[in-house]
C-alpha atoms as a PDB file:
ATOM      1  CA  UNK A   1      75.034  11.891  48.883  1.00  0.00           C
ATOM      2  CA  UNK A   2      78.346  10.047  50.354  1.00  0.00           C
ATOM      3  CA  UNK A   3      76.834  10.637  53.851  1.00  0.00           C
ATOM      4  CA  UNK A   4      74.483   7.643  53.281  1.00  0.00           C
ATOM      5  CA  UNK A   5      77.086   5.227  52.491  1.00  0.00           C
ATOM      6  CA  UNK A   6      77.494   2.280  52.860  1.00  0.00           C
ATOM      7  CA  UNK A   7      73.445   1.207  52.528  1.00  0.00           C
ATOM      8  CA  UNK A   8      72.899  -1.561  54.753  1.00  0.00           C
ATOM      9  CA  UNK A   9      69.767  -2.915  52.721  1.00  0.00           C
ATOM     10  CA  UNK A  10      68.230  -6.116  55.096  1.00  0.00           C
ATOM     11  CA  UNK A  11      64.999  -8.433  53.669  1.00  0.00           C
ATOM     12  CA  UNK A  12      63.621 -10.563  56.955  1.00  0.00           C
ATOM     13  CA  UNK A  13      61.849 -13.589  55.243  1.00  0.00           C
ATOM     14  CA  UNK A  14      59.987 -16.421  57.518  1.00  0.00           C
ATOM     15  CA  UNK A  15      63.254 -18.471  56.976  1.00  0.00           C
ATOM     16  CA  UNK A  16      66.409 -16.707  56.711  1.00  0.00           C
ATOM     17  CA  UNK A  17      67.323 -13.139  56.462  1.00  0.00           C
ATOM     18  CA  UNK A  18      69.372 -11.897  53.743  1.00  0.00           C
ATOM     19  CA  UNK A  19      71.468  -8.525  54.066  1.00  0.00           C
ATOM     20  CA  UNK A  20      73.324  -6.278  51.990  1.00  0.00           C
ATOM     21  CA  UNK A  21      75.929  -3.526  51.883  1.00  0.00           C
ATOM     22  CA  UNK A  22      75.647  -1.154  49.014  1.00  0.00           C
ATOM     23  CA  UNK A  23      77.845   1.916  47.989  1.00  0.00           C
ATOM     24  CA  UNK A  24      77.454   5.305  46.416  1.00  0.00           C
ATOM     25  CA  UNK A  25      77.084   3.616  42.798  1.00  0.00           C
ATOM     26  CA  UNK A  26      74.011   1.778  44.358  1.00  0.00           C
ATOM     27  CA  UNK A  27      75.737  -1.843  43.610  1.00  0.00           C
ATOM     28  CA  UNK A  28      75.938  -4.494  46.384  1.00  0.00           C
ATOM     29  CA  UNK A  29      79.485  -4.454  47.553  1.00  0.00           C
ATOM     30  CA  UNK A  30      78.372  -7.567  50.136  1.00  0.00           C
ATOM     31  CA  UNK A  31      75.824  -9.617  50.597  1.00  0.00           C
ATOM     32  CA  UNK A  32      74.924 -11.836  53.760  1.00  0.00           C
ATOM     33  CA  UNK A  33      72.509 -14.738  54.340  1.00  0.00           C
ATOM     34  CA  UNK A  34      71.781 -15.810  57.874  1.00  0.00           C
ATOM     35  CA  UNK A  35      68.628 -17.688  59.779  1.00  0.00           C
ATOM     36  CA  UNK A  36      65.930 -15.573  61.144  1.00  0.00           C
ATOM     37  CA  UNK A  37      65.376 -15.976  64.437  1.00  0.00           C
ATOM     38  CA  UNK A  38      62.578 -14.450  66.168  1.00  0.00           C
ATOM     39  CA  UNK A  39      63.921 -14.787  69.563  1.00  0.00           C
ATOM     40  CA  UNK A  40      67.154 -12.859  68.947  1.00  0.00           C
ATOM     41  CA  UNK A  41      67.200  -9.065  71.215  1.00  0.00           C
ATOM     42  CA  UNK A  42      68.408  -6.166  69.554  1.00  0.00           C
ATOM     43  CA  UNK A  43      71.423  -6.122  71.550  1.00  0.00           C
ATOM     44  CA  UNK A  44      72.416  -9.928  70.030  1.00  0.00           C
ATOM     45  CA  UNK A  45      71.670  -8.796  66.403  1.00  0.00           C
ATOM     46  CA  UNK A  46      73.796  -5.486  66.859  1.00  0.00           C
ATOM     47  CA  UNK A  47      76.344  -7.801  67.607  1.00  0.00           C
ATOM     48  CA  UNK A  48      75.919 -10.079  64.700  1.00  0.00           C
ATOM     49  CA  UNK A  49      75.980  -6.790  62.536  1.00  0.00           C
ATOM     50  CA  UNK A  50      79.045  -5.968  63.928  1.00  0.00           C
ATOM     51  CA  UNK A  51      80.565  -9.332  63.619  1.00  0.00           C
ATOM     52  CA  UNK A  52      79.732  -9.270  59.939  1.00  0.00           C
ATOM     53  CA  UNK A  53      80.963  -6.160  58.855  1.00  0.00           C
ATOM     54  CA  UNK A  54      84.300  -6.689  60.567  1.00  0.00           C
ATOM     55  CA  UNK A  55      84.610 -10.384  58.973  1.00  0.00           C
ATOM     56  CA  UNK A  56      84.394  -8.781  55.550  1.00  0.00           C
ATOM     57  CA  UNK A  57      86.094  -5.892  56.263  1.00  0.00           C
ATOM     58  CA  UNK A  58      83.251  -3.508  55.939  1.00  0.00           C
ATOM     59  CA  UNK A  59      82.520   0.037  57.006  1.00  0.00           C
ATOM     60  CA  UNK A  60      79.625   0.187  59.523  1.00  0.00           C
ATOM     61  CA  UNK A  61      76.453   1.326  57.396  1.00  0.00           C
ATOM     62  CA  UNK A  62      75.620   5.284  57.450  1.00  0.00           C
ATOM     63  CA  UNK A  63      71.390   4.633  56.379  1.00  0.00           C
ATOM     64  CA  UNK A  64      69.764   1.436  56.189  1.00  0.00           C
ATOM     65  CA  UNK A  65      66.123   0.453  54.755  1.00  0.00           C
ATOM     66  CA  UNK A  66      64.328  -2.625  56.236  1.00  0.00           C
ATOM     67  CA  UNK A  67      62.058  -5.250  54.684  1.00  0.00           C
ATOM     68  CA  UNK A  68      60.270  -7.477  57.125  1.00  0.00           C
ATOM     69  CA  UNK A  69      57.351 -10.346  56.737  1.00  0.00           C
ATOM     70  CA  UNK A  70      58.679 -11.766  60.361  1.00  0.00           C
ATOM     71  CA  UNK A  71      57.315  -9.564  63.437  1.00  0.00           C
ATOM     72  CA  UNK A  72      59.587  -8.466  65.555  1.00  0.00           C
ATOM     73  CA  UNK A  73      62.470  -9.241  63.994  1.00  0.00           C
ATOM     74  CA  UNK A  74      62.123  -6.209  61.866  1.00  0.00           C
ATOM     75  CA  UNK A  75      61.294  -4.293  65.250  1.00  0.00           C
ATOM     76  CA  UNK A  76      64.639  -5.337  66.443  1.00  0.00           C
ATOM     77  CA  UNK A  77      66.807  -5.132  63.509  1.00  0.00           C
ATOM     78  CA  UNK A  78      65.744  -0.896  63.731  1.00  0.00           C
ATOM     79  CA  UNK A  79      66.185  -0.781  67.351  1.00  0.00           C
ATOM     80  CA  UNK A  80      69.691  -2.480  67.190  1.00  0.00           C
ATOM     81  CA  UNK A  81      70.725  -0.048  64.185  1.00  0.00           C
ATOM     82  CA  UNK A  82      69.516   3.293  66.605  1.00  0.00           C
ATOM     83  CA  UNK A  83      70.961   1.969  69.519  1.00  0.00           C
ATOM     84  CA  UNK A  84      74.446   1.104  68.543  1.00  0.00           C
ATOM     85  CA  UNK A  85      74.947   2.220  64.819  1.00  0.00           C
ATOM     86  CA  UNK A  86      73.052   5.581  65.069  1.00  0.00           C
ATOM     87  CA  UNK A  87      70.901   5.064  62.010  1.00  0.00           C
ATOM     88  CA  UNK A  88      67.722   5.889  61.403  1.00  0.00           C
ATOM     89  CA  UNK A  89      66.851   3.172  58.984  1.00  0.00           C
ATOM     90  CA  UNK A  90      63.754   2.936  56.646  1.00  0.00           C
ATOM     91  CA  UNK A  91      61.083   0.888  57.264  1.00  0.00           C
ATOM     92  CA  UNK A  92      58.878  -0.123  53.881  1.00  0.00           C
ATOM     93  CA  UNK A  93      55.166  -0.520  53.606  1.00  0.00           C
ATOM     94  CA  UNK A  94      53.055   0.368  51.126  1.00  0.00           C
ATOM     95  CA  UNK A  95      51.951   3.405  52.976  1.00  0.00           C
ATOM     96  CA  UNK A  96      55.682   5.099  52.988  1.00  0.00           C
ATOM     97  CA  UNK A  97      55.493   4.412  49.259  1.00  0.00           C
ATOM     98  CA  UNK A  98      53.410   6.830  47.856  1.00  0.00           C
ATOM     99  CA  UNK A  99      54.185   6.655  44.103  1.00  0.00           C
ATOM    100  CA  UNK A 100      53.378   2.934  43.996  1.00  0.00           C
ATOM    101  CA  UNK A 101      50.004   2.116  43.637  1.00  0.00           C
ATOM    102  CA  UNK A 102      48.677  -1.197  44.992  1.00  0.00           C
ATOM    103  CA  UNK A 103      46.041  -2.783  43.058  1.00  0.00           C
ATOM    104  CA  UNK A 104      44.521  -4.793  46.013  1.00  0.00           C
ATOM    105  CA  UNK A 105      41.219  -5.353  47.784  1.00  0.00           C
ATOM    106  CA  UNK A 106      43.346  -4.306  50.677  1.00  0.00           C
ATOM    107  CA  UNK A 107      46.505  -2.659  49.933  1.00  0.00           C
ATOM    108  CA  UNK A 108      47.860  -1.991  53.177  1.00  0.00           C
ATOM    109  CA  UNK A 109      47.880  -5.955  53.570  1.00  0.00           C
ATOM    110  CA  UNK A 110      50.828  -6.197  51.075  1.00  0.00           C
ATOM    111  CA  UNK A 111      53.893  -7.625  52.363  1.00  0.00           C
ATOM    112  CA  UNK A 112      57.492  -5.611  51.724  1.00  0.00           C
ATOM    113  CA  UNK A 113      59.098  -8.217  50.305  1.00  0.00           C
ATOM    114  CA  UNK A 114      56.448  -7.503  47.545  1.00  0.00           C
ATOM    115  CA  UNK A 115      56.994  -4.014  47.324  1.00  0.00           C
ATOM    116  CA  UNK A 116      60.876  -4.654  47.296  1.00  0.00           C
ATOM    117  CA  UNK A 117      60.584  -6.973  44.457  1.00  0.00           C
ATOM    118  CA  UNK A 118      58.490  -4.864  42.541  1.00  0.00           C
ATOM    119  CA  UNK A 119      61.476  -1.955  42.508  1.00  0.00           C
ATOM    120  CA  UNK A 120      63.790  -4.910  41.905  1.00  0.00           C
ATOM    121  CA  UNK A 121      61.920  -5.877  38.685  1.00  0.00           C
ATOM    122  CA  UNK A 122      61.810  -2.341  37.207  1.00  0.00           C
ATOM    123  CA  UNK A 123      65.102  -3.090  35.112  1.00  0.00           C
ATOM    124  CA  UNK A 124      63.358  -5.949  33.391  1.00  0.00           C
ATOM    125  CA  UNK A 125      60.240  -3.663  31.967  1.00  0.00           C
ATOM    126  CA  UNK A 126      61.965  -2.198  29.353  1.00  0.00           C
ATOM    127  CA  UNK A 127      60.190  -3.894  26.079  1.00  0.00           C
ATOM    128  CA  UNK A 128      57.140  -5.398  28.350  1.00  0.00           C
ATOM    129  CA  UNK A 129      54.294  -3.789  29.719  1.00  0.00           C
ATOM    130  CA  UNK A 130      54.261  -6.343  32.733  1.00  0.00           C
ATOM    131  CA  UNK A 131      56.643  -8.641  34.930  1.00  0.00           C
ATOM    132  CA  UNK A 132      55.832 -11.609  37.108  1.00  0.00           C
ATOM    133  CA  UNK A 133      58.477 -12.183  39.531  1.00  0.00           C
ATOM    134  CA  UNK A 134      58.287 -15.782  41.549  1.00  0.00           C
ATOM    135  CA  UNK A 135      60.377 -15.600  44.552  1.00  0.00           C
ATOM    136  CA  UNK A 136      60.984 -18.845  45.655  1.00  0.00           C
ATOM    137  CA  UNK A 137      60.672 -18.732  49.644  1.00  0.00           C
ATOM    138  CA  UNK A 138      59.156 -20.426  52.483  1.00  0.00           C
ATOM    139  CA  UNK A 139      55.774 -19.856  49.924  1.00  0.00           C
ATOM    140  CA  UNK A 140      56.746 -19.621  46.856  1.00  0.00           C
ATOM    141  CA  UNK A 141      55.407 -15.762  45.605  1.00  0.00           C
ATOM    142  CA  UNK A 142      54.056 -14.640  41.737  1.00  0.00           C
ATOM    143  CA  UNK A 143      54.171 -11.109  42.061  1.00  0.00           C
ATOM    144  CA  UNK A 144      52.315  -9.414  39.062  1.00  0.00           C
ATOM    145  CA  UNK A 145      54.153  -5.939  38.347  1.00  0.00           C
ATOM    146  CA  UNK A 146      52.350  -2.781  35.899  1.00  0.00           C
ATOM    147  CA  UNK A 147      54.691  -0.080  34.294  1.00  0.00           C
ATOM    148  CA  UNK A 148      54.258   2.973  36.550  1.00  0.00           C
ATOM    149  CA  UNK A 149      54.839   0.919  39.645  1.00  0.00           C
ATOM    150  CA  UNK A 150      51.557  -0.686  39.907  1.00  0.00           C
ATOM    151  CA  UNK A 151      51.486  -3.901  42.048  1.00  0.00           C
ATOM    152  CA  UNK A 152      49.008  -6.248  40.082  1.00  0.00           C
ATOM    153  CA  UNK A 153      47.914  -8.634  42.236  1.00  0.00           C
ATOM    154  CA  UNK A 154      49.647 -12.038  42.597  1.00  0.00           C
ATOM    155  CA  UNK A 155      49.812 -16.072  43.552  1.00  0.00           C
ATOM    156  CA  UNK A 156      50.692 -17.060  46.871  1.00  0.00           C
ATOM    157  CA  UNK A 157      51.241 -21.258  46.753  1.00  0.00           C
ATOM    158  CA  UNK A 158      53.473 -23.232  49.233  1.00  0.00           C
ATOM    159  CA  UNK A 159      57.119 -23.404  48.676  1.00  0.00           C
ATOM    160  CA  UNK A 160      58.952 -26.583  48.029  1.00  0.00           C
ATOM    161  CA  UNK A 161      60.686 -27.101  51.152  1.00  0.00           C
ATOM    162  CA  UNK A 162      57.848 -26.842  52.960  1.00  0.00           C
ATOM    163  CA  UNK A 163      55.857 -29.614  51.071  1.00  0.00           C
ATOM    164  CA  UNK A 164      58.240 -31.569  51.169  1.00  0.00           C
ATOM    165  CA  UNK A 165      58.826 -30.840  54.999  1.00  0.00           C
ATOM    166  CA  UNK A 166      54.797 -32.160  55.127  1.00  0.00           C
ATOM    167  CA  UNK A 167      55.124 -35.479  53.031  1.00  0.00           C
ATOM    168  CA  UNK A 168      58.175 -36.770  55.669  1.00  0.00           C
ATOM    169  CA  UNK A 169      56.080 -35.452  58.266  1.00  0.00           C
ATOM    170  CA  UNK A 170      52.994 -37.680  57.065  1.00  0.00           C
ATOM    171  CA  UNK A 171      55.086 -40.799  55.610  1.00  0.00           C
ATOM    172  CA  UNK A 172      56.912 -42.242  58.291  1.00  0.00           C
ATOM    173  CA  UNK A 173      58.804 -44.360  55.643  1.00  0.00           C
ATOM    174  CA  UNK A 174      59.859 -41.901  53.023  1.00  0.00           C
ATOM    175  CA  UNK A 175      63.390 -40.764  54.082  1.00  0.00           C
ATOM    176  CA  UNK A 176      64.781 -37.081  53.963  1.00  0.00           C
ATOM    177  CA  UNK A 177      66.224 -36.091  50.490  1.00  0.00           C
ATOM    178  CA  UNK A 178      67.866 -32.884  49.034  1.00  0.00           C
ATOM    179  CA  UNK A 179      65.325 -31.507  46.585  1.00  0.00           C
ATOM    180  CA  UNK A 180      67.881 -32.001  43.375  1.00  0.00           C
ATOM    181  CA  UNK A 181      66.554 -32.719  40.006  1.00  0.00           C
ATOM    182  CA  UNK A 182      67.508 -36.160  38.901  1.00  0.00           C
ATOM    183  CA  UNK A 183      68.415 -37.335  35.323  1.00  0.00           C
ATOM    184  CA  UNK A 184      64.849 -38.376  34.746  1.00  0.00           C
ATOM    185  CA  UNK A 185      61.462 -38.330  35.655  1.00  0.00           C
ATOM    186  CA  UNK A 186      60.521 -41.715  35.532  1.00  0.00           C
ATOM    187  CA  UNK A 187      62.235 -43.054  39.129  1.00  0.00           C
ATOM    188  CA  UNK A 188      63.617 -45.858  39.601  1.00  0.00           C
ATOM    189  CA  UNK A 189      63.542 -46.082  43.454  1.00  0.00           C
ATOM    190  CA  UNK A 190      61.861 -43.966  46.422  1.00  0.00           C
ATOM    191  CA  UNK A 191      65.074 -40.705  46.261  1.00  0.00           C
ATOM    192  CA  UNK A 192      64.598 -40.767  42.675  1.00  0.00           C
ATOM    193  CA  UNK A 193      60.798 -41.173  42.692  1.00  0.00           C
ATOM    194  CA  UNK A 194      60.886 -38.255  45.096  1.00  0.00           C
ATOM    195  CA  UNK A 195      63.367 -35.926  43.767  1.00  0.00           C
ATOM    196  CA  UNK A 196      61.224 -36.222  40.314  1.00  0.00           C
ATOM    197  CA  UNK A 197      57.338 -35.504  42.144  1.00  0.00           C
ATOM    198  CA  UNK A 198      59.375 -32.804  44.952  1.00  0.00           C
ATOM    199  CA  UNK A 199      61.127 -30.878  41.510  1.00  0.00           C
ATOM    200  CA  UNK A 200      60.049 -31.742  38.424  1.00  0.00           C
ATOM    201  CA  UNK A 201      56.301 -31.555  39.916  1.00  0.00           C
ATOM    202  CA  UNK A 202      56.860 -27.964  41.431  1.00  0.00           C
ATOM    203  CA  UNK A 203      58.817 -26.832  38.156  1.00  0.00           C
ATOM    204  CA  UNK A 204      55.293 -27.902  36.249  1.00  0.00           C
ATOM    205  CA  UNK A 205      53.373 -26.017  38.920  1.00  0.00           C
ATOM    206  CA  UNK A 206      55.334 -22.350  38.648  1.00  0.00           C
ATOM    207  CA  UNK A 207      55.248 -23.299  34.290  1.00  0.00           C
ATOM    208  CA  UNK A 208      51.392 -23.685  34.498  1.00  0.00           C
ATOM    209  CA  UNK A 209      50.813 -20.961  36.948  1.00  0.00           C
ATOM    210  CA  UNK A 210      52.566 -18.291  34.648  1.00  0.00           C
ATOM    211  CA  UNK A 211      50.950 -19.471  31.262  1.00  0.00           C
ATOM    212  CA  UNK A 212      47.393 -18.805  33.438  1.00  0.00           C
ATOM    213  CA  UNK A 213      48.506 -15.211  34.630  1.00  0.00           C
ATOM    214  CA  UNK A 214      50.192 -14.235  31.094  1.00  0.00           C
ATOM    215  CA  UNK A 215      46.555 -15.524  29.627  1.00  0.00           C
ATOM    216  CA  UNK A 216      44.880 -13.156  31.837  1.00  0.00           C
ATOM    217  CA  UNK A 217      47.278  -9.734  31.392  1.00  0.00           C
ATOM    218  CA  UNK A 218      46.454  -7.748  28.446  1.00  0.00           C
ATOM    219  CA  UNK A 219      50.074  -6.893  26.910  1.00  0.00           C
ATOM    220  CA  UNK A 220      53.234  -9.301  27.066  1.00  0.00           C
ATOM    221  CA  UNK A 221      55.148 -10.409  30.639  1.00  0.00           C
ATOM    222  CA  UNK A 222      58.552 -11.107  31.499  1.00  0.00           C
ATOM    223  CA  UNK A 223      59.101 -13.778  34.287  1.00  0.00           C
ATOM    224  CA  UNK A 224      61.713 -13.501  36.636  1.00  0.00           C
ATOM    225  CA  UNK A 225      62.514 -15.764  39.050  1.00  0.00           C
ATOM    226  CA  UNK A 226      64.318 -15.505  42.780  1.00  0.00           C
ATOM    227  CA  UNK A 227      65.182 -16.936  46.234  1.00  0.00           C
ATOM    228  CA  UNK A 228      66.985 -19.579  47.084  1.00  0.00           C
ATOM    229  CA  UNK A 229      65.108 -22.813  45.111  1.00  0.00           C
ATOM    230  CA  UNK A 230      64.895 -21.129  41.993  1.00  0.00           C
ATOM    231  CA  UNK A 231      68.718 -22.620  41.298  1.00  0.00           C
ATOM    232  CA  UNK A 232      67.051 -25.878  41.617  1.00  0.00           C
ATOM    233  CA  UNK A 233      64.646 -25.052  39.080  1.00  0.00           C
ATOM    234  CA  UNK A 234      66.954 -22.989  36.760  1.00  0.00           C
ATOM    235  CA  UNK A 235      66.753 -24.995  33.472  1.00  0.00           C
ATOM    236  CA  UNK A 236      64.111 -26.786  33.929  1.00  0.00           C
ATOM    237  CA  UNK A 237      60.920 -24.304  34.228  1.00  0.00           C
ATOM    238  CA  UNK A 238      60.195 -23.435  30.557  1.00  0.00           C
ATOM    239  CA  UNK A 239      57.782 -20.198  31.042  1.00  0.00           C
ATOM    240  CA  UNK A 240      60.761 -17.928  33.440  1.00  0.00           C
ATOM    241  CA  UNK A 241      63.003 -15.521  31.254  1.00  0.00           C
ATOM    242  CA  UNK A 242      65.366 -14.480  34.111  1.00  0.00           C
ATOM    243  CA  UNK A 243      67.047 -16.155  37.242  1.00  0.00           C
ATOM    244  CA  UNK A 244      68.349 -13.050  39.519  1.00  0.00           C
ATOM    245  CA  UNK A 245      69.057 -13.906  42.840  1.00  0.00           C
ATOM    246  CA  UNK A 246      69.667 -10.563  44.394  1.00  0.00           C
ATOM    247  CA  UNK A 247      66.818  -9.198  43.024  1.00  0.00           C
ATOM    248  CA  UNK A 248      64.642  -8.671  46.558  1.00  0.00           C
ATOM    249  CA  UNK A 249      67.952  -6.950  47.541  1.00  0.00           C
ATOM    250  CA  UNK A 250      68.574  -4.371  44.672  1.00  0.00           C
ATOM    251  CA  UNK A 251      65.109  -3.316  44.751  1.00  0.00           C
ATOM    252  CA  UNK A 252      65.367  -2.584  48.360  1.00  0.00           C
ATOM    253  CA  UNK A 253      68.798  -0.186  47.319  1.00  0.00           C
ATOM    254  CA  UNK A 254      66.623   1.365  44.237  1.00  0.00           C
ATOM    255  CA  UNK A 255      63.880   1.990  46.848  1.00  0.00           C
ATOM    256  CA  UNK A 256      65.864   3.673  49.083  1.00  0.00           C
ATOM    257  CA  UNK A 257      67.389   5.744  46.102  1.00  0.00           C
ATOM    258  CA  UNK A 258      63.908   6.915  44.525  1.00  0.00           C
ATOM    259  CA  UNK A 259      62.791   7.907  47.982  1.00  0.00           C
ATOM    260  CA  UNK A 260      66.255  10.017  47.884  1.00  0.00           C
ATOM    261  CA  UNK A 261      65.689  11.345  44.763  1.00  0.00           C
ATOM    262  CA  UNK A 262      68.645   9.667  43.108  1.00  0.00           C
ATOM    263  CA  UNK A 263      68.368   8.499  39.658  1.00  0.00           C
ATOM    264  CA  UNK A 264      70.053   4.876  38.204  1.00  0.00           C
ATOM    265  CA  UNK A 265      71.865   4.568  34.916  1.00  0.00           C
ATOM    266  CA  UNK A 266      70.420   1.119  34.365  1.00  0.00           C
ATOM    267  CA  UNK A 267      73.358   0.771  31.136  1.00  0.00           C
ATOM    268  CA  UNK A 268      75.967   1.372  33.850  1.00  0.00           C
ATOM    269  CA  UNK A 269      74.080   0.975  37.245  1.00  0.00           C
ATOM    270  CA  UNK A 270      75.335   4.126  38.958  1.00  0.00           C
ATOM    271  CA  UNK A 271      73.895   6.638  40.205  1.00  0.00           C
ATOM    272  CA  UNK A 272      73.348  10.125  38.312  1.00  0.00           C
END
C-alpha cells in the first residue's frame, strides 16, 4: 500500500507531543518531540509540520493517525493535516477500535494513549498471558493489557515531575533539582536528600505497584516501561522487564496497519 507512505503517526500528551514518520516496512524512519501547546492554530502547527519534515529531509506524510489526551490540540493537528497536507488522518478512540475490547466500567472514557500502548505492547505477549506497561508522563500510567487485545484496567498515580513541581511549590526553601539518581540513598545534604525521596522513592512506588497488580492477574505479566522518566528509573526499578521508549509510537503505526489489514513480521518488523 505505498500510497500511504510515509505514516505520520503523532501522540498529544498533557506535556509534549511526540511525532513520528514511518515507512512501508512500518519502522519509524523519524521521530520528533516538541511542547504541546494548546494555544497553537492549525495554520501555526501546519507550519511546524512543514518545518520539520524539511529539517530532516522528509517526504510530506501521505495518511496519518492521531492520539490525543489534550483537547484541541488533536482538533487542530487534523485540521492542519486536511487543510494543507490533504490527509485524512485517523483519529483513535476506543469506539473506532472495534476488535479491542475495553474492560472498563466505562469504556468510552479510555484515553488513546492507552489504546496506543496497548498495540505497542503486543510484541511483548509472546510467552505471557498479560503486560503492564507504565508510561511515565505528566501521570505516570500502569496499563494492564489481556491477549486478544483486552484493555485490563489500570493505575493512574502522579508523575514525578509533577510532585516534585508541588514540593518547590510548597517549600519555599527547597531549591529546583534535576530528578537524577544519586550514588546513594542516604543524603548527605538537601540535592542529595531530594534526588534520593524525588527517585529512589518513585522507583519504590512503580516496584510496589506492579508486585500488587501481578498478585491480582491470574497468569504471568511482563512490565514494560515508557516516556520520558523511565531513563531515570532504568536500573533501578527491580519489577520492569523492558525499557522501550517508542513504544506509544509503534503501537500507533501497528494500529494504523491492523485497521489496514496489513500484517507485521514481528522477527523482521515488516510488513507482509
Amino acid at each position: 500500500m505505498p500510497a500511504s507512505f510515509p505514516l505520520l503517526v503523532v501522540d498529544i500528551g498533557n506535556t509534549s507531543t511526540v511525532l513520528g514518520l514511518a515507512d512501508e516496512g512500518l519502522n519509524l524512519t523519524h521521530t520528533w518531540r516538541v511542547r504541546t501547546n494548546r494555544d497553537v492554530l492549525p495554520d501555526d502547527l501546519a507550519l511546524q509540520l512543514h518545518g520539520l519534515f524539511t529539517l530532516a529531509g522528509a517526504q510530506a506524510p501521505h495518511a496519518a493517525v492521531l492520539s490525543s489526551v489534550a483537547p484541541p490540540v488533536g482538533q487542530n493537528y487534523a485540521l492542519a493535516l486536511r487543510r494543507h497536507f490533504g490527509v485524512e488522518p485517523f483519529e483513535v478512540s476506543a469506539a473506532s477500535l472495534p476488535d479491542v475490547r475495553v474492560e472498563l466500567d466505562q469504556p468510552d472514557a479510555i484515553g488513546a494513549d492507552r489504546l496506543c500502548n496497548l498495540f505497542g505492547a503486543e510484541r511483548y505477549l509472546d510467552t505471557h498471558e498479560y503486560a503492564v506497561v507504565v508510561d511515565f508522563g505528566t501521570s505516570t500510567n500502569f496499563d494492564v493489557i489481556g491477549r486478544g487485545r483486552r484493555f485490563v484496567g489500570g493505575i493512574l498515580a502522579t508523575g514525578a515531575q509533577v510532585s516534585a513541581d508541588a514540593l518547590f511549590a510548597r517549600a519555599a526553601k527547597l531549591p529546583r533539582i534535576a530528578l537524577e539518581a544519586p550514588r546513594t540513598a542516604i543524603g548527605k545534604n538537601t540535592v542529595h536528600a531530594l534526588q534520593s525521596g524525588l527517585v529512589y522513592g518513585y522507583a519504590e512506588m512503580v516496584d510496589g505497584l506492579l508486585r500488587r497488580i501481578r498478585a491480582e492477574l491470574p497468569g504471568p505479566a511482563v512490565a514494560v516501561a515508557t516516556g520520558g522518566f523511565s531513563r531515570t528509573v532504568e536500573g533501578i526499578c527491580r519489577e520492569i522487564d523492558h525499557y522501550d521508549e517508542t513504544l506509544t509510537l509503534r503501537g500507533l503505526v501497528e494500529l494504523w496497519a491492523s485497521r489496514e489489514g496489513m500484517g507485521v513480521d514481528r522477527a523482521s518488523g515488516a510488513a507482509r
